[in-house]
C-alpha atoms as a PDB file:
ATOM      1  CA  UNK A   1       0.000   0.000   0.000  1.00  0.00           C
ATOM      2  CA  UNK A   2       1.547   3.507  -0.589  1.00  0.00           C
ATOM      3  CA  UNK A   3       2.172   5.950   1.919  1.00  0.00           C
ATOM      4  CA  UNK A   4      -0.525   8.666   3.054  1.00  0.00           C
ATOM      5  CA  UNK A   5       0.654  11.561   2.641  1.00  0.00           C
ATOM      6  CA  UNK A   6      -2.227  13.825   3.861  1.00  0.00           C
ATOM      7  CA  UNK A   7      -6.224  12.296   5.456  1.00  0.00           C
ATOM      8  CA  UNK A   8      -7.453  14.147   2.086  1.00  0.00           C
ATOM      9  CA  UNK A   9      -5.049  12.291  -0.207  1.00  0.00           C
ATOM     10  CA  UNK A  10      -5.046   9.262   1.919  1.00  0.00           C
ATOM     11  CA  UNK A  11      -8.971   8.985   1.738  1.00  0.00           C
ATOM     12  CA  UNK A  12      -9.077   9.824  -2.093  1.00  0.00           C
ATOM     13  CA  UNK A  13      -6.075   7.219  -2.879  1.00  0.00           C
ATOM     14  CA  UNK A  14      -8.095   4.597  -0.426  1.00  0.00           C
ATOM     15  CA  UNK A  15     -11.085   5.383  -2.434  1.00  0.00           C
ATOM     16  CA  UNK A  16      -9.778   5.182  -5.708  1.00  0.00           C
ATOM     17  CA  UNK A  17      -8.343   1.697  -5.082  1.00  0.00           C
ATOM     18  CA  UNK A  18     -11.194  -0.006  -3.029  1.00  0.00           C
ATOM     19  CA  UNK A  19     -13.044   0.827  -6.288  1.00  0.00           C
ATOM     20  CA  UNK A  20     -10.948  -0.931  -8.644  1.00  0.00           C
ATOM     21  CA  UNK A  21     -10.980  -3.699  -6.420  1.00  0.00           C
ATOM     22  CA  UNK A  22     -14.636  -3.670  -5.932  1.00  0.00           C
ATOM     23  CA  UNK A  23     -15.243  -3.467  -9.681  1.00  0.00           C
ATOM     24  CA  UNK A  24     -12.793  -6.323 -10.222  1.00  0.00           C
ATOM     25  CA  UNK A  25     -15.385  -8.407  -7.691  1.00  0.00           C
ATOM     26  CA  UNK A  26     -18.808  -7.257  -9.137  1.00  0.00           C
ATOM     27  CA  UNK A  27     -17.613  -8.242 -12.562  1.00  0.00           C
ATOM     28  CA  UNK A  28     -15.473 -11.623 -11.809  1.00  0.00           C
ATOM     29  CA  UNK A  29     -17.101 -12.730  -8.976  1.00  0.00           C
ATOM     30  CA  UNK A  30     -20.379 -11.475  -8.687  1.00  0.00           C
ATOM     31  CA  UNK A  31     -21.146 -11.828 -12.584  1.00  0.00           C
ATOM     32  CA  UNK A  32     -22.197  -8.048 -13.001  1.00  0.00           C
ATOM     33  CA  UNK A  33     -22.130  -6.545 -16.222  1.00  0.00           C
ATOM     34  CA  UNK A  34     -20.849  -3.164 -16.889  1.00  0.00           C
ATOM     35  CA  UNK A  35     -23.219  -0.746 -18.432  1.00  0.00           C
ATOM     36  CA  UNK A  36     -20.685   2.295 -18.857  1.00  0.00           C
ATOM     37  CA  UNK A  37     -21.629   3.955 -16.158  1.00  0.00           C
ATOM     38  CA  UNK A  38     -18.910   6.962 -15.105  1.00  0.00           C
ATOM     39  CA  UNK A  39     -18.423   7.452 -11.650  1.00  0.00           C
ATOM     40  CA  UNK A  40     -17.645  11.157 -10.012  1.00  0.00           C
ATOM     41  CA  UNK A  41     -16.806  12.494  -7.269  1.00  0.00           C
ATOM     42  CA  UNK A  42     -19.858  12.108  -4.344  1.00  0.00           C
ATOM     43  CA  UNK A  43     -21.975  10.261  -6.312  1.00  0.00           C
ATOM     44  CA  UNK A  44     -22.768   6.034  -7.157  1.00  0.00           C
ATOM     45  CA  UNK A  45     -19.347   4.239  -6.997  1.00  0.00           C
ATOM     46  CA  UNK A  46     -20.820   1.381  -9.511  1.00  0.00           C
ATOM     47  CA  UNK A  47     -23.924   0.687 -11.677  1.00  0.00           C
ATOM     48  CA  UNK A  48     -24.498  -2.665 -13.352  1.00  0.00           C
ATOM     49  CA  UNK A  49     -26.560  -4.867 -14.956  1.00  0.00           C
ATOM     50  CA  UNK A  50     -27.440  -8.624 -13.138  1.00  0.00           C
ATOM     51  CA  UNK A  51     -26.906 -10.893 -16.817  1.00  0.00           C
ATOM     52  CA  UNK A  52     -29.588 -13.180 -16.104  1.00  0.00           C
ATOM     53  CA  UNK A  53     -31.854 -10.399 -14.884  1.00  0.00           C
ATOM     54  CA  UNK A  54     -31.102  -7.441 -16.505  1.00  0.00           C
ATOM     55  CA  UNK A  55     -31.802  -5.742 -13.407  1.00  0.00           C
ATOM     56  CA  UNK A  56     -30.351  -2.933 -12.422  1.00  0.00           C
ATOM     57  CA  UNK A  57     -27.320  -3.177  -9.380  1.00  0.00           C
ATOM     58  CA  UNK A  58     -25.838  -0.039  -7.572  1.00  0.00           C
ATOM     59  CA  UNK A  59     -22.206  -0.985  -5.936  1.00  0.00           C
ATOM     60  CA  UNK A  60     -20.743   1.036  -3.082  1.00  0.00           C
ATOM     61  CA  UNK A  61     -17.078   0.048  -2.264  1.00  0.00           C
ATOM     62  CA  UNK A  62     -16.352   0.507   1.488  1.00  0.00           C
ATOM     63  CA  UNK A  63     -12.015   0.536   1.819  1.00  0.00           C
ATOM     64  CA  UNK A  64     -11.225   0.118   5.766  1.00  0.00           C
ATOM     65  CA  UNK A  65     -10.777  -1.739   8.491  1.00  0.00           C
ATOM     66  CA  UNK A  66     -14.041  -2.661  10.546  1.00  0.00           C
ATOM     67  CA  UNK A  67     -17.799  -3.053   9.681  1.00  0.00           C
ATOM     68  CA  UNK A  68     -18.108  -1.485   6.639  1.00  0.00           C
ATOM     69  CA  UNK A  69     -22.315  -0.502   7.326  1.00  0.00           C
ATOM     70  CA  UNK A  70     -21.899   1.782  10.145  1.00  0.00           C
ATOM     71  CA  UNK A  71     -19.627   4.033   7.388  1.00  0.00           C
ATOM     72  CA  UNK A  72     -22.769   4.228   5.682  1.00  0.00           C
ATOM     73  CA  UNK A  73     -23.045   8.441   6.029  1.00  0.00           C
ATOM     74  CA  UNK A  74     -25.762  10.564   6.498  1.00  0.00           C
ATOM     75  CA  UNK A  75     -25.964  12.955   3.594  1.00  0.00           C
ATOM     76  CA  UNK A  76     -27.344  16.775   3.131  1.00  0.00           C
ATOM     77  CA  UNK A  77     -29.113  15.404   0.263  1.00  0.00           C
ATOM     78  CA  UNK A  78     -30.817  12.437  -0.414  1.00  0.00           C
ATOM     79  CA  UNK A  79     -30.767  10.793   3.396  1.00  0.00           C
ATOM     80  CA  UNK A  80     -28.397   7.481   3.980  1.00  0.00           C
ATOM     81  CA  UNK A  81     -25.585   6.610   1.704  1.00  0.00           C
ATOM     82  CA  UNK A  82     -27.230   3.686  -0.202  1.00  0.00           C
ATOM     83  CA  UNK A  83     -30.871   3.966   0.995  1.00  0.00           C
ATOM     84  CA  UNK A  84     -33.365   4.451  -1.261  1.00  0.00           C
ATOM     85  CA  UNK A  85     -33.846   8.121  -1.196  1.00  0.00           C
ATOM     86  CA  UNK A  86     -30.080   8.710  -1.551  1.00  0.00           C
ATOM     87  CA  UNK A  87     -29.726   6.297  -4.975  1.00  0.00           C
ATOM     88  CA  UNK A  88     -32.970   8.831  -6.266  1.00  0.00           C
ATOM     89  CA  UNK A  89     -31.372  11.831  -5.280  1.00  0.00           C
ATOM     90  CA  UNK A  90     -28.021  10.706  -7.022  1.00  0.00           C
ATOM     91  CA  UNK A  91     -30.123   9.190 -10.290  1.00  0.00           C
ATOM     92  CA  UNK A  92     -31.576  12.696 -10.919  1.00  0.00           C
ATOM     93  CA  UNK A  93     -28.099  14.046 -10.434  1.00  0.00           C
ATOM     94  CA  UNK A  94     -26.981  11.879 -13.135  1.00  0.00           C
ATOM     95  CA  UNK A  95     -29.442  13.344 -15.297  1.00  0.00           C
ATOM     96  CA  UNK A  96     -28.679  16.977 -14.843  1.00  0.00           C
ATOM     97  CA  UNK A  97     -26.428  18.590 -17.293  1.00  0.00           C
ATOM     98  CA  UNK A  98     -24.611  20.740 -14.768  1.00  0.00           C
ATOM     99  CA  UNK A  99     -23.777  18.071 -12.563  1.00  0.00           C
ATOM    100  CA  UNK A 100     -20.476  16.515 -12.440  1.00  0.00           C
ATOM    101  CA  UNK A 101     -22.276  13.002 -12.134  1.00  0.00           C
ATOM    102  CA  UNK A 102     -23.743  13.739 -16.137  1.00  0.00           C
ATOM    103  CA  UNK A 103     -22.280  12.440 -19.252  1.00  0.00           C
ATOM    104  CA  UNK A 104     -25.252  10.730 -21.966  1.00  0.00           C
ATOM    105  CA  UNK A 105     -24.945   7.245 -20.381  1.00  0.00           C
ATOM    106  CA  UNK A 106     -25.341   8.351 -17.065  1.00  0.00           C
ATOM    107  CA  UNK A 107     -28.270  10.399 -17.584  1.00  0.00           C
ATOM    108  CA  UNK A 108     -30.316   7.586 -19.577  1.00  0.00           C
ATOM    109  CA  UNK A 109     -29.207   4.972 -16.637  1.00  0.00           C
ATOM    110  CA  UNK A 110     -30.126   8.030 -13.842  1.00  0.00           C
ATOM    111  CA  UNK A 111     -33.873   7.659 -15.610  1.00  0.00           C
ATOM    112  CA  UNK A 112     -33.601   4.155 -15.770  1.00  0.00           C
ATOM    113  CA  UNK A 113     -32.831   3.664 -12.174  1.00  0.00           C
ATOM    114  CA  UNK A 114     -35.770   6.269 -11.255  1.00  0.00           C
ATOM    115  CA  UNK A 115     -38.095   4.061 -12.820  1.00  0.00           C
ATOM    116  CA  UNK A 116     -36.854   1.043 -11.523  1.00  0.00           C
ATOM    117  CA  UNK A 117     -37.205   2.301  -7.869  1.00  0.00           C
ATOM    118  CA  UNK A 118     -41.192   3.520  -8.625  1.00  0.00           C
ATOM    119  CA  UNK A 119     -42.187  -0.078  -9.757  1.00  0.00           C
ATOM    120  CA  UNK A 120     -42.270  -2.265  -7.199  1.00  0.00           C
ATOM    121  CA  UNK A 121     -42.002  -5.604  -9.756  1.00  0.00           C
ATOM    122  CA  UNK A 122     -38.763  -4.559 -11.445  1.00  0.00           C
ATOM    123  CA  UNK A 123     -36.852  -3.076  -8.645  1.00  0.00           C
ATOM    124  CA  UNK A 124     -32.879  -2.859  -8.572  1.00  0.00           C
ATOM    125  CA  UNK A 125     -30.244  -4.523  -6.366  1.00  0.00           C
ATOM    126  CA  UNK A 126     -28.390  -2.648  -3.414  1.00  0.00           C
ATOM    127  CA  UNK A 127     -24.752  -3.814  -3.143  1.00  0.00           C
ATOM    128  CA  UNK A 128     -21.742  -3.000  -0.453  1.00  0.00           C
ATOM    129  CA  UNK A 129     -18.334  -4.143  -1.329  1.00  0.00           C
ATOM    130  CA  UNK A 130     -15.736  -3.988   0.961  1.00  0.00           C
ATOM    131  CA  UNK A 131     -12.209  -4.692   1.389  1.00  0.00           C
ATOM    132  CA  UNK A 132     -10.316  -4.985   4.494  1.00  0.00           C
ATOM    133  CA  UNK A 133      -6.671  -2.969   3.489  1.00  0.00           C
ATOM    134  CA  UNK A 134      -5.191  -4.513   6.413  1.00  0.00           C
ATOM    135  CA  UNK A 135      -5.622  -8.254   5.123  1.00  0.00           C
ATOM    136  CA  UNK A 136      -6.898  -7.281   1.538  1.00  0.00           C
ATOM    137  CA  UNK A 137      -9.713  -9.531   2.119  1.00  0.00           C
ATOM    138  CA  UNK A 138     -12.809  -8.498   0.377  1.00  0.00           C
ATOM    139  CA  UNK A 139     -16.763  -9.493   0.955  1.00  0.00           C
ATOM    140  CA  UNK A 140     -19.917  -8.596  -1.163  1.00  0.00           C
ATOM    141  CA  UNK A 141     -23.297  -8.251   0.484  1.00  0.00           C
ATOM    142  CA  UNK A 142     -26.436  -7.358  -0.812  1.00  0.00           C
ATOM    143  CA  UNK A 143     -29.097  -5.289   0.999  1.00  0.00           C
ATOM    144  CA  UNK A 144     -31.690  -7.494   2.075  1.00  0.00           C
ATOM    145  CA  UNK A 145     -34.045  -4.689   1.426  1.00  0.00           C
ATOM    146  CA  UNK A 146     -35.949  -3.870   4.645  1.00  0.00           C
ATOM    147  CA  UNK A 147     -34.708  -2.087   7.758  1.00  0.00           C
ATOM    148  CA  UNK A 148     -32.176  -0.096   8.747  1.00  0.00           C
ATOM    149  CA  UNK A 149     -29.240   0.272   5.884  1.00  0.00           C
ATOM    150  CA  UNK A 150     -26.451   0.525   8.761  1.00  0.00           C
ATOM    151  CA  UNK A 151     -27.293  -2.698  10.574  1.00  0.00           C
ATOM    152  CA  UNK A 152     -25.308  -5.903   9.475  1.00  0.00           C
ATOM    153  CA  UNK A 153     -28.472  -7.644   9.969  1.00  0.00           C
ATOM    154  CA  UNK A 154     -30.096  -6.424   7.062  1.00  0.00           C
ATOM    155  CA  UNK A 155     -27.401  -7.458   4.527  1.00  0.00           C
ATOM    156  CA  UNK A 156     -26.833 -11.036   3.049  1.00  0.00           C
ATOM    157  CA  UNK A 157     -22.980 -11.937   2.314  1.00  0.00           C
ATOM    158  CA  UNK A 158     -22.735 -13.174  -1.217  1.00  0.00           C
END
């Protein structure tokens, strides 16, 4: 691991490479496709597509030592990092041109997700990937979809 130099870098390098490894595990081991989603700064760390499905998955990558739901933040806009409300607020963001979350792609998956999340029979997938740095061991759950988001009792490990 390289050295911190600063909590701001230190966060943003941690970041950066608990993402890579996160995509590495939705694709390889979890099956996801991509769907060209680009990720930006405060905003979904992964959209993809379930193969089988074609259901929509969001991905959060959690990089640290510990249990990776109770660093699920609460945010100005949009309520818990993950919830429901928050993937909304971040799919509309995704659709407006002066965001930094827009590009084409990421607006027409921003409208699909807000129409996934307003019909109850097609849905999407909540999933928290997270790597230890310590041991570089990393575990997938999915959100079992009830309850509170920062309780390990409402996530499945996959």
């Amino acid at each position: 691991m390289t050295q911190i130099i600063s909590p701001t870098h230190g966060k943003i390098e941690q970041g950066s490479m608990g993402e890579e490894i996160a995509y590495e595990a939705a694709t390889t081991k979890l099956g996801l496709s991509g769907t060209n989603f680009t990720p930006a700064a405060h905003g979904l760390d992964g959209v993809f597509r379930d193969a089988p499905t074609g259901q929509l998955v969001v991905m959060d990558a959690k990089f640290a030592v510990g249990n990776p739901f109770s660093s699920l933040g609460e945010t100005k806009k949009g309520g818990t990092q993950l919830g429901r409300d928050w993937i909304l607020t971040k799919a509309e963001c995704m659709q407006r041109q002066e965001s930094a979350q827009y590009t084409q792609k990421n607006a027409e998956l921003g409208a699909e997700l807000k129409n996934a999340l307003k019909d109850s029979n097609v849905g999407i997938r909540t999933v928290l990937i997270h790597t230890n740095p310590e041991i570089m061991k990393t575990v997938a759950y999915e959100y079992k979809g009830n309850g509170d988001i920062r309780s390990s009792d409402n996530w499945k490990q996959l």
